[in-house]
N, C-alpha and C. Protein backbone atom coordinates (compact mmCIF):
# COMPACT_ATOMS: atom_id res chain seq x y z
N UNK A 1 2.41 -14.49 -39.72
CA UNK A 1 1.61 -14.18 -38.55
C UNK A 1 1.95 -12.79 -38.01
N UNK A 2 3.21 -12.41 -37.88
CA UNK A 2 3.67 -10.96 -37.36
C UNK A 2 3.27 -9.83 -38.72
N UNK A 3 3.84 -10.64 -39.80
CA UNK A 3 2.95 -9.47 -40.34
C UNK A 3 1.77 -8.94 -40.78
N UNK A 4 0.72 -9.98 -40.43
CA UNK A 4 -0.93 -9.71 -40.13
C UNK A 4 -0.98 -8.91 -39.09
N UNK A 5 -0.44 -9.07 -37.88
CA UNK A 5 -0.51 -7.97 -37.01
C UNK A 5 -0.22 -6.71 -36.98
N UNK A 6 0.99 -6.65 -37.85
CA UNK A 6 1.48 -5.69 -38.14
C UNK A 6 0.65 -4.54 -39.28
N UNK A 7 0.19 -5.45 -40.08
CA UNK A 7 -1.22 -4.71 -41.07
C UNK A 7 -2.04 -4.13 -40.36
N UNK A 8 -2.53 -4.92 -39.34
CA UNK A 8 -3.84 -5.04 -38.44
C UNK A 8 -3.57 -3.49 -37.53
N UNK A 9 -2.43 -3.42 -37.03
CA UNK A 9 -1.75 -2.17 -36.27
C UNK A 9 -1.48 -1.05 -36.96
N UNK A 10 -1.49 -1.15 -38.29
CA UNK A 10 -1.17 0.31 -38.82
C UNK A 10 -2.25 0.34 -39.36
N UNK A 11 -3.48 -0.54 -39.88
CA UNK A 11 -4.77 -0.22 -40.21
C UNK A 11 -5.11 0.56 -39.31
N UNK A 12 -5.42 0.19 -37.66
CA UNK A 12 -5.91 0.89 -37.04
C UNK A 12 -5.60 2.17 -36.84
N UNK A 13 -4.12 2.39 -36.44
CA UNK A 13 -3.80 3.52 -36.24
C UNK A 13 -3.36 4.26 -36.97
N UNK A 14 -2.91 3.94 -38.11
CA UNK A 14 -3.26 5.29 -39.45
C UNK A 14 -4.41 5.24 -39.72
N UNK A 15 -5.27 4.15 -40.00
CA UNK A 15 -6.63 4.73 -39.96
C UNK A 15 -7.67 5.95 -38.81
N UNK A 16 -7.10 5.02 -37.61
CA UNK A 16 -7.76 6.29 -36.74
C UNK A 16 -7.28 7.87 -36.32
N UNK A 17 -6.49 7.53 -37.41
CA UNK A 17 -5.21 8.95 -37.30
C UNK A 17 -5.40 9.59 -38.17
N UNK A 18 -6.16 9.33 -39.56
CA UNK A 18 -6.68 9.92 -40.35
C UNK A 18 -7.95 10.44 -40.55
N UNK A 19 -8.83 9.38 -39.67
CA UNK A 19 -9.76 9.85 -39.38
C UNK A 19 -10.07 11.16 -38.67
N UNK A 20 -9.26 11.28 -37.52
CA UNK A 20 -9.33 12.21 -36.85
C UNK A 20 -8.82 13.74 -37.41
N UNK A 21 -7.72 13.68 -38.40
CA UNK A 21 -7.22 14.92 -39.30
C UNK A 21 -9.43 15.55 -39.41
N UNK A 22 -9.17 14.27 -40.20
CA UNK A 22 -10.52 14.73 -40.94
C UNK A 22 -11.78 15.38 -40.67
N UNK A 23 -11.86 14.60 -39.09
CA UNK A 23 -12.92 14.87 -38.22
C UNK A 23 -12.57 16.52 -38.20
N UNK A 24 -11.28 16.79 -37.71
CA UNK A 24 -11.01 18.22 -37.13
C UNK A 24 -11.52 18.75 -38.35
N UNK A 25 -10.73 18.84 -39.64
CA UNK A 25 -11.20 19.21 -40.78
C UNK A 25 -12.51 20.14 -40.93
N UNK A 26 -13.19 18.73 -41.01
CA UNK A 26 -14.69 18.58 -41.01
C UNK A 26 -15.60 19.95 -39.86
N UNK A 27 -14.61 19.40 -38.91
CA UNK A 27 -15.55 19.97 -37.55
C UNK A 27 -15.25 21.97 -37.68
N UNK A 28 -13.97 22.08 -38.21
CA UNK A 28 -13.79 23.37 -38.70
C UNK A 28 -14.81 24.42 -39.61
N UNK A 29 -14.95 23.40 -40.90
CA UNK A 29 -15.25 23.12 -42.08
C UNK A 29 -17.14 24.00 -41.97
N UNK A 30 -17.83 23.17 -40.49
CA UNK A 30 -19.19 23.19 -40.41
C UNK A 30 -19.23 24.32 -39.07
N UNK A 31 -18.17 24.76 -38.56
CA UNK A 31 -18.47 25.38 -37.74
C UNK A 31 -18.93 24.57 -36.19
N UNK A 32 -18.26 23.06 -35.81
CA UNK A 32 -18.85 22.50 -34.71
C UNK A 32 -17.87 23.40 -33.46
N UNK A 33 -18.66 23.61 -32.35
CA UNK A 33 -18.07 24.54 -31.92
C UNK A 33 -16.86 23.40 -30.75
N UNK A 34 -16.02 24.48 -30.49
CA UNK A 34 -14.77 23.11 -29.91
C UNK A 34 -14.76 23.19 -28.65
N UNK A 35 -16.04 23.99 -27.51
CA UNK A 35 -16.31 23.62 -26.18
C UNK A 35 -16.75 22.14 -25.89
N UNK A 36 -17.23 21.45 -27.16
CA UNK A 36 -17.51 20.25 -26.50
C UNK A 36 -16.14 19.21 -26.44
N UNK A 37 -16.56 18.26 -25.62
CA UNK A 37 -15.52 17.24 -25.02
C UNK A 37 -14.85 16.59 -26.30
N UNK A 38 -15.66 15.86 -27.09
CA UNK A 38 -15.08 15.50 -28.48
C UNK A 38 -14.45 16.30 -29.32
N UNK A 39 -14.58 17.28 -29.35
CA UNK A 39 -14.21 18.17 -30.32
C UNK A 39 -12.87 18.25 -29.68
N UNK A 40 -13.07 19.03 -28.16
CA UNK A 40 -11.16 18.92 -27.84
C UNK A 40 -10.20 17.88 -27.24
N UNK A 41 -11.23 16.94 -27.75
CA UNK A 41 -10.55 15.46 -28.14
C UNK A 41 -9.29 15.46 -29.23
N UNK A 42 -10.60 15.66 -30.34
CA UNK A 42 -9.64 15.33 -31.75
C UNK A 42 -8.72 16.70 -31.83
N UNK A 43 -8.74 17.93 -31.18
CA UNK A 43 -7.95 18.62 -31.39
C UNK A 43 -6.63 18.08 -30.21
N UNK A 44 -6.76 18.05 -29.12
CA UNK A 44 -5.43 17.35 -28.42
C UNK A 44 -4.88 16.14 -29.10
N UNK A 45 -5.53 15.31 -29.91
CA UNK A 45 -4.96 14.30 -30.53
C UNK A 45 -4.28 14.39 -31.52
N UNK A 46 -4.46 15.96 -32.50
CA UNK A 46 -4.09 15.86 -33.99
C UNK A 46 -3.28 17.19 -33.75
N UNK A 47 -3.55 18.03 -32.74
CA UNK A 47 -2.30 19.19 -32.26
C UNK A 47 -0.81 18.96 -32.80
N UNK A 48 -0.58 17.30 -32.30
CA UNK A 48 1.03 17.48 -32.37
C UNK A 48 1.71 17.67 -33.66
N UNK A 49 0.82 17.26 -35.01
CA UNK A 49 1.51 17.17 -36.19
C UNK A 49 0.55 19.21 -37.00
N UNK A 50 -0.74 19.19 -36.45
CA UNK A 50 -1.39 20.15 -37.60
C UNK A 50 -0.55 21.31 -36.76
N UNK A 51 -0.03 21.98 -35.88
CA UNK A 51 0.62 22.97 -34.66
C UNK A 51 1.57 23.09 -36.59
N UNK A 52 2.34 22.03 -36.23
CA UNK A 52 3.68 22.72 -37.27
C UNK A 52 3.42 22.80 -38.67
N UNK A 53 2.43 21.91 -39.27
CA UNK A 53 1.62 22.08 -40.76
C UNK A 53 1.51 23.28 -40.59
N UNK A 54 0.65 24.20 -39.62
CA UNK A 54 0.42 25.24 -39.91
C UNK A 54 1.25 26.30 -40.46
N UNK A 55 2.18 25.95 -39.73
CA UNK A 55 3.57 27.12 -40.05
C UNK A 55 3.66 27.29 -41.88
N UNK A 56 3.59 25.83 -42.45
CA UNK A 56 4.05 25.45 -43.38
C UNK A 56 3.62 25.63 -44.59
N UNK A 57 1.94 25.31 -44.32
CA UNK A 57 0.32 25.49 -44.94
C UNK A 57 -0.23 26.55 -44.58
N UNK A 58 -0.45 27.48 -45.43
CA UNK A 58 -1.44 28.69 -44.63
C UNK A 58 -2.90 28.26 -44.94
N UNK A 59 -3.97 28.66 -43.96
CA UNK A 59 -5.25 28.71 -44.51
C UNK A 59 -5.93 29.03 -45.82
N UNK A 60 -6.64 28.65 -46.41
CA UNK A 60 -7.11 29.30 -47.18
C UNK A 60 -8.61 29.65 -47.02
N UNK A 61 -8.46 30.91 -46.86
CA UNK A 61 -10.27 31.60 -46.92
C UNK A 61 -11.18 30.82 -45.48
N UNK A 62 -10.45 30.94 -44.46
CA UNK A 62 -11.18 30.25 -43.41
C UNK A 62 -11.18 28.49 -43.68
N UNK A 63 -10.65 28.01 -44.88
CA UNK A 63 -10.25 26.54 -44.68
C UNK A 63 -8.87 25.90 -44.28
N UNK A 64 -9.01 25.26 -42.99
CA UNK A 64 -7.19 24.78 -43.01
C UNK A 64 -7.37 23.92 -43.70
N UNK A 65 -6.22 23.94 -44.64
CA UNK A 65 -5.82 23.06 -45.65
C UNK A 65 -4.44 22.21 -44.67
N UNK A 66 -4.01 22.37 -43.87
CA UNK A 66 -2.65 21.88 -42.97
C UNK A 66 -3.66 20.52 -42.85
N UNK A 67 -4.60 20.39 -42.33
CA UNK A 67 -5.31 19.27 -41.38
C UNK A 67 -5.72 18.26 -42.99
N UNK A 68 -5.87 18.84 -43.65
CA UNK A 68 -6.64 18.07 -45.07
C UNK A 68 -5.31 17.28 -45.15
N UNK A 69 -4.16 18.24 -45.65
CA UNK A 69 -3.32 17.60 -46.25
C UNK A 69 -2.50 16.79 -45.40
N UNK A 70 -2.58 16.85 -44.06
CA UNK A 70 -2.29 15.76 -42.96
C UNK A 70 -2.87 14.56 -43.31
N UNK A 71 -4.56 14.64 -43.39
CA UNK A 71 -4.90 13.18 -43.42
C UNK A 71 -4.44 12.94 -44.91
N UNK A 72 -4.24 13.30 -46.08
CA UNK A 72 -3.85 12.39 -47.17
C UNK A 72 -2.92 11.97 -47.09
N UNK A 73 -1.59 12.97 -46.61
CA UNK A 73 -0.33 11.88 -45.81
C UNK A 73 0.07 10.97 -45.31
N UNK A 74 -0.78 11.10 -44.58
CA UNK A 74 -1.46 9.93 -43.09
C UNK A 74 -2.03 8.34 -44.07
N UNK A 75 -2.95 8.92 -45.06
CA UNK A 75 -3.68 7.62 -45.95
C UNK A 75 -2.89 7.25 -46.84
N UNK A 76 -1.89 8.29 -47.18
CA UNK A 76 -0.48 8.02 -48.30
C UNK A 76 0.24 6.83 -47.75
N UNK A 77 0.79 7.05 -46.16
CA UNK A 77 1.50 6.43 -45.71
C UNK A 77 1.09 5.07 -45.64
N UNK A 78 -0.14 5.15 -45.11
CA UNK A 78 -0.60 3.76 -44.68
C UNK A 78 -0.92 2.61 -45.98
N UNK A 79 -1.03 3.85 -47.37
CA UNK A 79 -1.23 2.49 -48.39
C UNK A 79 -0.20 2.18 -49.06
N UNK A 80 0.96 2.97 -48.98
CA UNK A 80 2.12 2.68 -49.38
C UNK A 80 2.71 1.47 -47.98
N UNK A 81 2.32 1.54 -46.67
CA UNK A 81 3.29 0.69 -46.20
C UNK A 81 2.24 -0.76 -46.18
N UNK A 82 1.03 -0.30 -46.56
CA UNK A 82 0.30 -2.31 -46.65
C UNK A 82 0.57 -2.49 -47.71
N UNK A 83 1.08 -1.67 -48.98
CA UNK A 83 1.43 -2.14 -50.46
C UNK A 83 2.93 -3.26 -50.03
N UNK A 84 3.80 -2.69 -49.17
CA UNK A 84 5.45 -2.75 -48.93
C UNK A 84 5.64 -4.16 -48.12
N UNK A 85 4.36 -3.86 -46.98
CA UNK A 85 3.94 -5.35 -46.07
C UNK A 85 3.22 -6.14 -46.87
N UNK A 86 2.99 -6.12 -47.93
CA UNK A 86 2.24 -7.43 -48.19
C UNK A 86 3.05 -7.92 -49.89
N UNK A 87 4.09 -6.94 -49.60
CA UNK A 87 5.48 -7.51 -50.74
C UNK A 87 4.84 -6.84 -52.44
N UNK A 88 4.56 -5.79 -52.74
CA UNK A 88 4.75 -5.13 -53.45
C UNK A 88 5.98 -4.74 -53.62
N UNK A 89 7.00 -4.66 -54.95
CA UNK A 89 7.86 -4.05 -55.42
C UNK A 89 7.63 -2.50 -55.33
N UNK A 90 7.78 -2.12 -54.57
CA UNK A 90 7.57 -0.38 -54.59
C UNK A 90 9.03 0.10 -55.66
N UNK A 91 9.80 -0.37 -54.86
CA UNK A 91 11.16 0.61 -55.70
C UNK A 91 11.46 0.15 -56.90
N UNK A 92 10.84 -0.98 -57.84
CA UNK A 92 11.48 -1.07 -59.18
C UNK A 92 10.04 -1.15 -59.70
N UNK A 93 9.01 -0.62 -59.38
CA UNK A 93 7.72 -0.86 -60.03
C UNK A 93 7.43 0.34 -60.66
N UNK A 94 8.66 1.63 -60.92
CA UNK A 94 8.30 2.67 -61.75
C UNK A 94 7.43 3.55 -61.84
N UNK A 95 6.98 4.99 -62.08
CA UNK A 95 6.76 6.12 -61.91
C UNK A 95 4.89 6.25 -61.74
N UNK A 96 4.33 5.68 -62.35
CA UNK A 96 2.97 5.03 -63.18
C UNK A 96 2.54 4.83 -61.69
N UNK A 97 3.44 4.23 -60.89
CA UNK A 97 2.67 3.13 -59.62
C UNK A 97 2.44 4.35 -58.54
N UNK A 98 3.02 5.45 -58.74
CA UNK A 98 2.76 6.24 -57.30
C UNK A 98 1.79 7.22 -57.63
N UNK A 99 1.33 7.22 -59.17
CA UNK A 99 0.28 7.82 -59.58
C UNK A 99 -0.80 6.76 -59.21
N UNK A 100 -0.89 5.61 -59.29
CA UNK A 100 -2.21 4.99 -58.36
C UNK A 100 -1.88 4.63 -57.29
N UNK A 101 -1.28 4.67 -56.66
CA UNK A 101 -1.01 4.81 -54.95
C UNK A 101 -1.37 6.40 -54.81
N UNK A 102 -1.27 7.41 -55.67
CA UNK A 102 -1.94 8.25 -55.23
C UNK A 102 -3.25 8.77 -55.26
N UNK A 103 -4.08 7.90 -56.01
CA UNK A 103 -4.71 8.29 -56.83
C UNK A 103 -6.16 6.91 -55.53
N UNK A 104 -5.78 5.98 -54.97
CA UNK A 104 -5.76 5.20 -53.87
C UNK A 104 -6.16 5.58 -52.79
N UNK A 105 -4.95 6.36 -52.45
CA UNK A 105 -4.96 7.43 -51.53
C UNK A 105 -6.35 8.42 -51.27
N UNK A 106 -6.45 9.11 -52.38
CA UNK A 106 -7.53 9.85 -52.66
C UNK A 106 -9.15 9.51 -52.25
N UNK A 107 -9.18 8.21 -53.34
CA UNK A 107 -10.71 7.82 -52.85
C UNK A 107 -10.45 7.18 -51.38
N UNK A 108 -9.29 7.16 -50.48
CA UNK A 108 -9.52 6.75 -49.48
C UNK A 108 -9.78 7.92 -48.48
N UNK A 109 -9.32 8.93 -49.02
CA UNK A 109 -10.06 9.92 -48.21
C UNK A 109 -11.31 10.36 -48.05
N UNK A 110 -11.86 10.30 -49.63
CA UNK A 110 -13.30 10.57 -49.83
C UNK A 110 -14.06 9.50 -49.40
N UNK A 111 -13.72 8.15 -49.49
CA UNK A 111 -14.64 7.17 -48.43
C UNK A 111 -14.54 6.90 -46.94
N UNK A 112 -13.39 7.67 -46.33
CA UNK A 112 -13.65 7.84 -45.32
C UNK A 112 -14.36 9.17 -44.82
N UNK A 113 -14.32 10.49 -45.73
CA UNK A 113 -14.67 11.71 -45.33
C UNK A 113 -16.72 11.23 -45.55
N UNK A 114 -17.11 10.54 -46.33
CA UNK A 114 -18.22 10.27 -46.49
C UNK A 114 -19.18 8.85 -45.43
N UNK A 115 -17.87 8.35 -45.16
CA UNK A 115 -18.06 7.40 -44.10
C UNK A 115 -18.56 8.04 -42.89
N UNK A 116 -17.52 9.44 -42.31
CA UNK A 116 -17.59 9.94 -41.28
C UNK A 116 -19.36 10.67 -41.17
N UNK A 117 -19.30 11.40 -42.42
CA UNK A 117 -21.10 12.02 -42.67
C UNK A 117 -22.06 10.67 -42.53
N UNK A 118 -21.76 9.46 -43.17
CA UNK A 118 -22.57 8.27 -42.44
C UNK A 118 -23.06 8.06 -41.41
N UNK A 119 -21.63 7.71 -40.68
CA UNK A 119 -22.15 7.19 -39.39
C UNK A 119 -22.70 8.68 -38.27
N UNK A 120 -22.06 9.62 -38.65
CA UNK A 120 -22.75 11.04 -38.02
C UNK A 120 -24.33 11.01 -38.28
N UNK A 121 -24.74 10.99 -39.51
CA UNK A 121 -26.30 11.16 -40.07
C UNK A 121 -26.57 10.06 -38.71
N UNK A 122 -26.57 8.55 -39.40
CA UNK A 122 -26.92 7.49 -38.36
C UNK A 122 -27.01 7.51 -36.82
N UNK A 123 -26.08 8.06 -36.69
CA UNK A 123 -25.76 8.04 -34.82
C UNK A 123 -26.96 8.97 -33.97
N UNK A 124 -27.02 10.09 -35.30
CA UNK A 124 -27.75 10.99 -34.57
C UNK A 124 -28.98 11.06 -34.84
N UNK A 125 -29.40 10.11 -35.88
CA UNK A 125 -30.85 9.57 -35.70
C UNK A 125 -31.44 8.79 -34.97
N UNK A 126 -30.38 7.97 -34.72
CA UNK A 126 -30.71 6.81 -33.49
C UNK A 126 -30.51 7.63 -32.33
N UNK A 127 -30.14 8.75 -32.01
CA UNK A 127 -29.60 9.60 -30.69
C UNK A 127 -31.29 10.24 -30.81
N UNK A 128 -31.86 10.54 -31.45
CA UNK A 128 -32.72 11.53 -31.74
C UNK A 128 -34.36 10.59 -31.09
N UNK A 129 -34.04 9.06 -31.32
CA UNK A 129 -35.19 8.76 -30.71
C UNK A 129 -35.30 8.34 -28.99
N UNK A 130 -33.68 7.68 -29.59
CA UNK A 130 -33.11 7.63 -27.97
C UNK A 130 -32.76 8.24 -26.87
N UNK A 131 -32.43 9.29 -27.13
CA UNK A 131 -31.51 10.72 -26.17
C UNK A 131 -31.26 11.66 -27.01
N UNK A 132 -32.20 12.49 -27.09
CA UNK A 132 -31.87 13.57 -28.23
C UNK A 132 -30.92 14.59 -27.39
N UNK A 133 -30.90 14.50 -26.24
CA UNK A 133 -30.28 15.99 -25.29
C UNK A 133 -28.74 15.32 -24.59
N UNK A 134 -28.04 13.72 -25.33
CA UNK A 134 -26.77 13.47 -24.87
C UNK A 134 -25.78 15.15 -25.24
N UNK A 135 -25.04 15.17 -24.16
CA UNK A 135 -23.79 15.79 -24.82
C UNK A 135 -23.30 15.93 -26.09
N UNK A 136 -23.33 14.97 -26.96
CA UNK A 136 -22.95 14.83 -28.23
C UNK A 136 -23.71 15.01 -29.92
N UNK A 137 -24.96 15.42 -28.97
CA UNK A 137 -26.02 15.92 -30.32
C UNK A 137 -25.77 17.22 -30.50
N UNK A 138 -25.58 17.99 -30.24
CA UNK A 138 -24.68 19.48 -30.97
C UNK A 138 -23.87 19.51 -31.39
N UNK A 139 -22.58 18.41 -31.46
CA UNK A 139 -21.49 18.35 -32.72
C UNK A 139 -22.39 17.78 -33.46
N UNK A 140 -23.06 16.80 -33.37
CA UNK A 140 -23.57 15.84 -34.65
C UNK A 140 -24.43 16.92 -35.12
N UNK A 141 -25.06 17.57 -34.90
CA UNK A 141 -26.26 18.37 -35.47
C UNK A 141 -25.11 19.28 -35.81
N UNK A 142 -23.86 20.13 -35.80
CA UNK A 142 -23.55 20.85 -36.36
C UNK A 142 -22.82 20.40 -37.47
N UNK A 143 -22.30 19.29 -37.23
CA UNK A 143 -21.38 18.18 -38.63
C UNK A 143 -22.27 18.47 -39.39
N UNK A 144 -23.69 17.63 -39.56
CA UNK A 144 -24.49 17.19 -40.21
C UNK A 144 -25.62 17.74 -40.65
N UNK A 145 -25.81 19.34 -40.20
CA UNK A 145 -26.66 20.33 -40.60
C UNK A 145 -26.34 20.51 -41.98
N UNK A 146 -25.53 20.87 -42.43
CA UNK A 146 -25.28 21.37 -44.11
C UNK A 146 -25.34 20.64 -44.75
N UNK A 147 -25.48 19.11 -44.34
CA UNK A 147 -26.29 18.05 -46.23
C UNK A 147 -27.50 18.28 -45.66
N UNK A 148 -27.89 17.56 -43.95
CA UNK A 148 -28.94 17.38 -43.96
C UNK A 148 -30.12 18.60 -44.39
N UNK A 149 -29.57 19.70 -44.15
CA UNK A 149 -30.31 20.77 -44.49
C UNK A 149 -30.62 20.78 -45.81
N UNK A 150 -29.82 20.95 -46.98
CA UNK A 150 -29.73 20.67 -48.26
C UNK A 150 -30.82 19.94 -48.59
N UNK A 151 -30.27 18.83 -48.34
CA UNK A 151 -32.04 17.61 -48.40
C UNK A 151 -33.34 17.76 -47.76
N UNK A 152 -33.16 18.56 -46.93
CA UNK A 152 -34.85 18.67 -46.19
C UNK A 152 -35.22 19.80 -47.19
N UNK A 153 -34.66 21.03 -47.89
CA UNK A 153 -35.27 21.90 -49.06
C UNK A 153 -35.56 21.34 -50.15
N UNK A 154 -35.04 19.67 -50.36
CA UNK A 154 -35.70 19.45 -51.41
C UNK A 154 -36.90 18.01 -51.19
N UNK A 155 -36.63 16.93 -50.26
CA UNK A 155 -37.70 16.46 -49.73
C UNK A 155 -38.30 17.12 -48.40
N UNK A 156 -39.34 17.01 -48.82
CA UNK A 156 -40.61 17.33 -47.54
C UNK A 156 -40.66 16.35 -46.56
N UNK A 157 -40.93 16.62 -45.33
CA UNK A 157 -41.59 15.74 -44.30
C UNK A 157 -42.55 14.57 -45.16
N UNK A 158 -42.80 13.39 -44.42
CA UNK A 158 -43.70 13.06 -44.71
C UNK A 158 -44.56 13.04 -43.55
N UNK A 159 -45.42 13.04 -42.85
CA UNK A 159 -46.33 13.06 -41.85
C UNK A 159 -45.07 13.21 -40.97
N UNK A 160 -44.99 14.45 -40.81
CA UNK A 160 -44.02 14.84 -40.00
C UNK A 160 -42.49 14.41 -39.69
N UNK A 161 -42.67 13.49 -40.88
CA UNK A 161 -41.09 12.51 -40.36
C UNK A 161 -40.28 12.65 -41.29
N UNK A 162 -39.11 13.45 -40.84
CA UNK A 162 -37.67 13.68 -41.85
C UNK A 162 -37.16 12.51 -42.26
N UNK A 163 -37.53 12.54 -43.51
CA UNK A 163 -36.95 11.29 -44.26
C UNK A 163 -35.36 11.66 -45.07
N UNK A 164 -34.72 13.08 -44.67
CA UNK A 164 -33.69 13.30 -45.42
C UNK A 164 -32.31 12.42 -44.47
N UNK A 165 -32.48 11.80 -43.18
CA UNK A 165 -31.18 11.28 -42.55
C UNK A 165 -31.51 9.97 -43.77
N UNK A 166 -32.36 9.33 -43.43
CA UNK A 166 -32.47 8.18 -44.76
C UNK A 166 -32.14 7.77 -45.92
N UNK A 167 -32.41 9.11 -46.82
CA UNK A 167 -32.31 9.64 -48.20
C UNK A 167 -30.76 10.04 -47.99
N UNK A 168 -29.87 10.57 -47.14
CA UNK A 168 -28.34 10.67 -47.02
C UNK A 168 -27.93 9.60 -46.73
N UNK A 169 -28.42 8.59 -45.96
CA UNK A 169 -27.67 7.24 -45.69
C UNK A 169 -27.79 6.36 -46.89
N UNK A 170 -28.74 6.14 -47.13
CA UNK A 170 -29.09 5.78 -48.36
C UNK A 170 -28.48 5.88 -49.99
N UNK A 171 -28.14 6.83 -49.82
CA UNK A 171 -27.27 7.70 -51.26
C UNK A 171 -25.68 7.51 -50.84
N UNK A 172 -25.29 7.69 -49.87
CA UNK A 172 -23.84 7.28 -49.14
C UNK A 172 -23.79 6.05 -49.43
N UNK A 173 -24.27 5.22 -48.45
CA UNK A 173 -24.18 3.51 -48.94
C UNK A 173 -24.10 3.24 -50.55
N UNK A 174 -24.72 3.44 -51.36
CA UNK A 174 -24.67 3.36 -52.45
C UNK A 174 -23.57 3.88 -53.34
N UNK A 175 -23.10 5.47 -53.46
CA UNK A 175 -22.13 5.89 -53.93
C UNK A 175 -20.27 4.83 -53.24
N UNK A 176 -20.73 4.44 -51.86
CA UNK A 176 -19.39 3.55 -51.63
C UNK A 176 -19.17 1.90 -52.44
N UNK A 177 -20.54 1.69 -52.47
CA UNK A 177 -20.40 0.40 -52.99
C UNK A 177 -20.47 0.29 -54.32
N UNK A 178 -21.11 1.39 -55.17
CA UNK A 178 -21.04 0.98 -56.46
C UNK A 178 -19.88 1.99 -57.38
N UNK A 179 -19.17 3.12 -56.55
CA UNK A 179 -18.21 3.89 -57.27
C UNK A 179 -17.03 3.53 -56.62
N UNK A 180 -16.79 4.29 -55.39
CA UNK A 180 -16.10 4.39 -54.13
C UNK A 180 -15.23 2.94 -54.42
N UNK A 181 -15.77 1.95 -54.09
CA UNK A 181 -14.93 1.05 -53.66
C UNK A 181 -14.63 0.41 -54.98
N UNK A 182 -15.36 -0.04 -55.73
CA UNK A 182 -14.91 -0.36 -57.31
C UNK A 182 -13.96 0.44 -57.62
N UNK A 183 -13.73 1.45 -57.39
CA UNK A 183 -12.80 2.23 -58.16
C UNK A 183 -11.64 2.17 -57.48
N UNK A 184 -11.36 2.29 -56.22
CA UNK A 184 -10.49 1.77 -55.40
C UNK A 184 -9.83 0.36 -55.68
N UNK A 185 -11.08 -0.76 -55.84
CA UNK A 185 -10.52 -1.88 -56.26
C UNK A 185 -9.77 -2.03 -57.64
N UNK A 186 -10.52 -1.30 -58.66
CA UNK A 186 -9.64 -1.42 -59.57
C UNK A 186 -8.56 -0.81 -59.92
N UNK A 187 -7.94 0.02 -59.48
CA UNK A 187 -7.19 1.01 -59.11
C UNK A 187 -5.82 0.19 -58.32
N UNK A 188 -6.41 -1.07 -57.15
CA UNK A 188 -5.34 -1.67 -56.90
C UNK A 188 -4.89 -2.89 -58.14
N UNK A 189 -5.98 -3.29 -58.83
CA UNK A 189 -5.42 -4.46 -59.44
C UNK A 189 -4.80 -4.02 -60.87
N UNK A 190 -4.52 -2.57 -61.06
CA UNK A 190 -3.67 -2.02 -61.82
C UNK A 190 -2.46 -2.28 -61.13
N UNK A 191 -2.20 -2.46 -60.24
CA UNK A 191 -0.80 -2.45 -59.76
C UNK A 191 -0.68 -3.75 -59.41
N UNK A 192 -1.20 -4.44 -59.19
CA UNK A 192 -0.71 -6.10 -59.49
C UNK A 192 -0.21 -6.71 -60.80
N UNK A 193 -0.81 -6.33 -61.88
CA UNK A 193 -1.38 -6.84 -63.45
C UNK A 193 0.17 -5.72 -64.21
């Protein structure tokens, strides 16, 4: 029982701790500008660890790489300690195993970094019929300008209606469920077997 909770507690908060690397990442990445409230959200939240990455990590070419390699840390940690909580042999299970714990790691970044473009596309389509002028539609429109843009040069309107948030949600959902997470899954039952 304590240690369901205990899963349940570092899911959340390495998860939402990674998320947020990412978000900043991301929000760098597209140019969202960091006057808005969210934005110097996730930067007061992820300050305390990316401040000294930086020292450590230099940029590259206008990309911080400090904040990237935070969240794989961050997703390192958390699947190495639900491997440890749920009684995996970590220390006599040999060299092989931290190559798919790392390798784990990985697509857990890319399904959450693609998760985050998800629910962004989504939010701000549903924002768009509902409240297109909240506070929060200029990060989302700046996250989400560079696929969505991408896709509107290659589908057209149809009677005026951008079908590219669709055609991105659509292609997301799909790449998680039929690569993304299969591969993840099998990836863990290498390390059971």
């Amino acid at each position: 029982m304590l240690n369901n909770a205990i899963i349940f507690l570092l899911q959340a908060l390495l998860g939402l701790l990674t998320i947020a690397f990412l978000l900043r990442f991301y929000f760098q990445l597209t140019k969202v500008s960091f006057h808005n409230q969210a934005a110097q959200m996730i930067v007061s939240l992820t300050n305390f660890a990316v401040k000294p990455m930086r020292r450590i990590v230099p940029s590259l070419r206008k990309l911080d790489l400090s904040t990237l390699i935070l969240a794989y840390v961050t997703q390192l940690i958390l699947t190495v300690s639900l491997l440890w909580l749920k009684g995996f042999p970590l220390l006599i299970a040999g060299n092989q195993v931290w190559l798919v714990i790392s390798g784990v790691s990985l697509i857990g970044i890319v399904s959450l970094s693609l998760s985050i473009f998800l629910y962004a596309v989504l939010i701000q389509a549903i924002l768009s019929w509902v409240n297109p002028h909240t506070p929060i539609a200029p990060l989302l429109n700046s996250l989400t300008y560079p696929i969505l843009n991408f896709l509107r040069k290659t589908i057209p309107p149809v009677a005026n209606f951008d079908l590219s948030p669709l055609v991105f949600i659509l292609a997301a959902q799909l790449l998680l469920t039929t690569v993304l997470i299969p591969l993840e899954n099998n990836l863990l039952l290498t390390l059971i077997s």
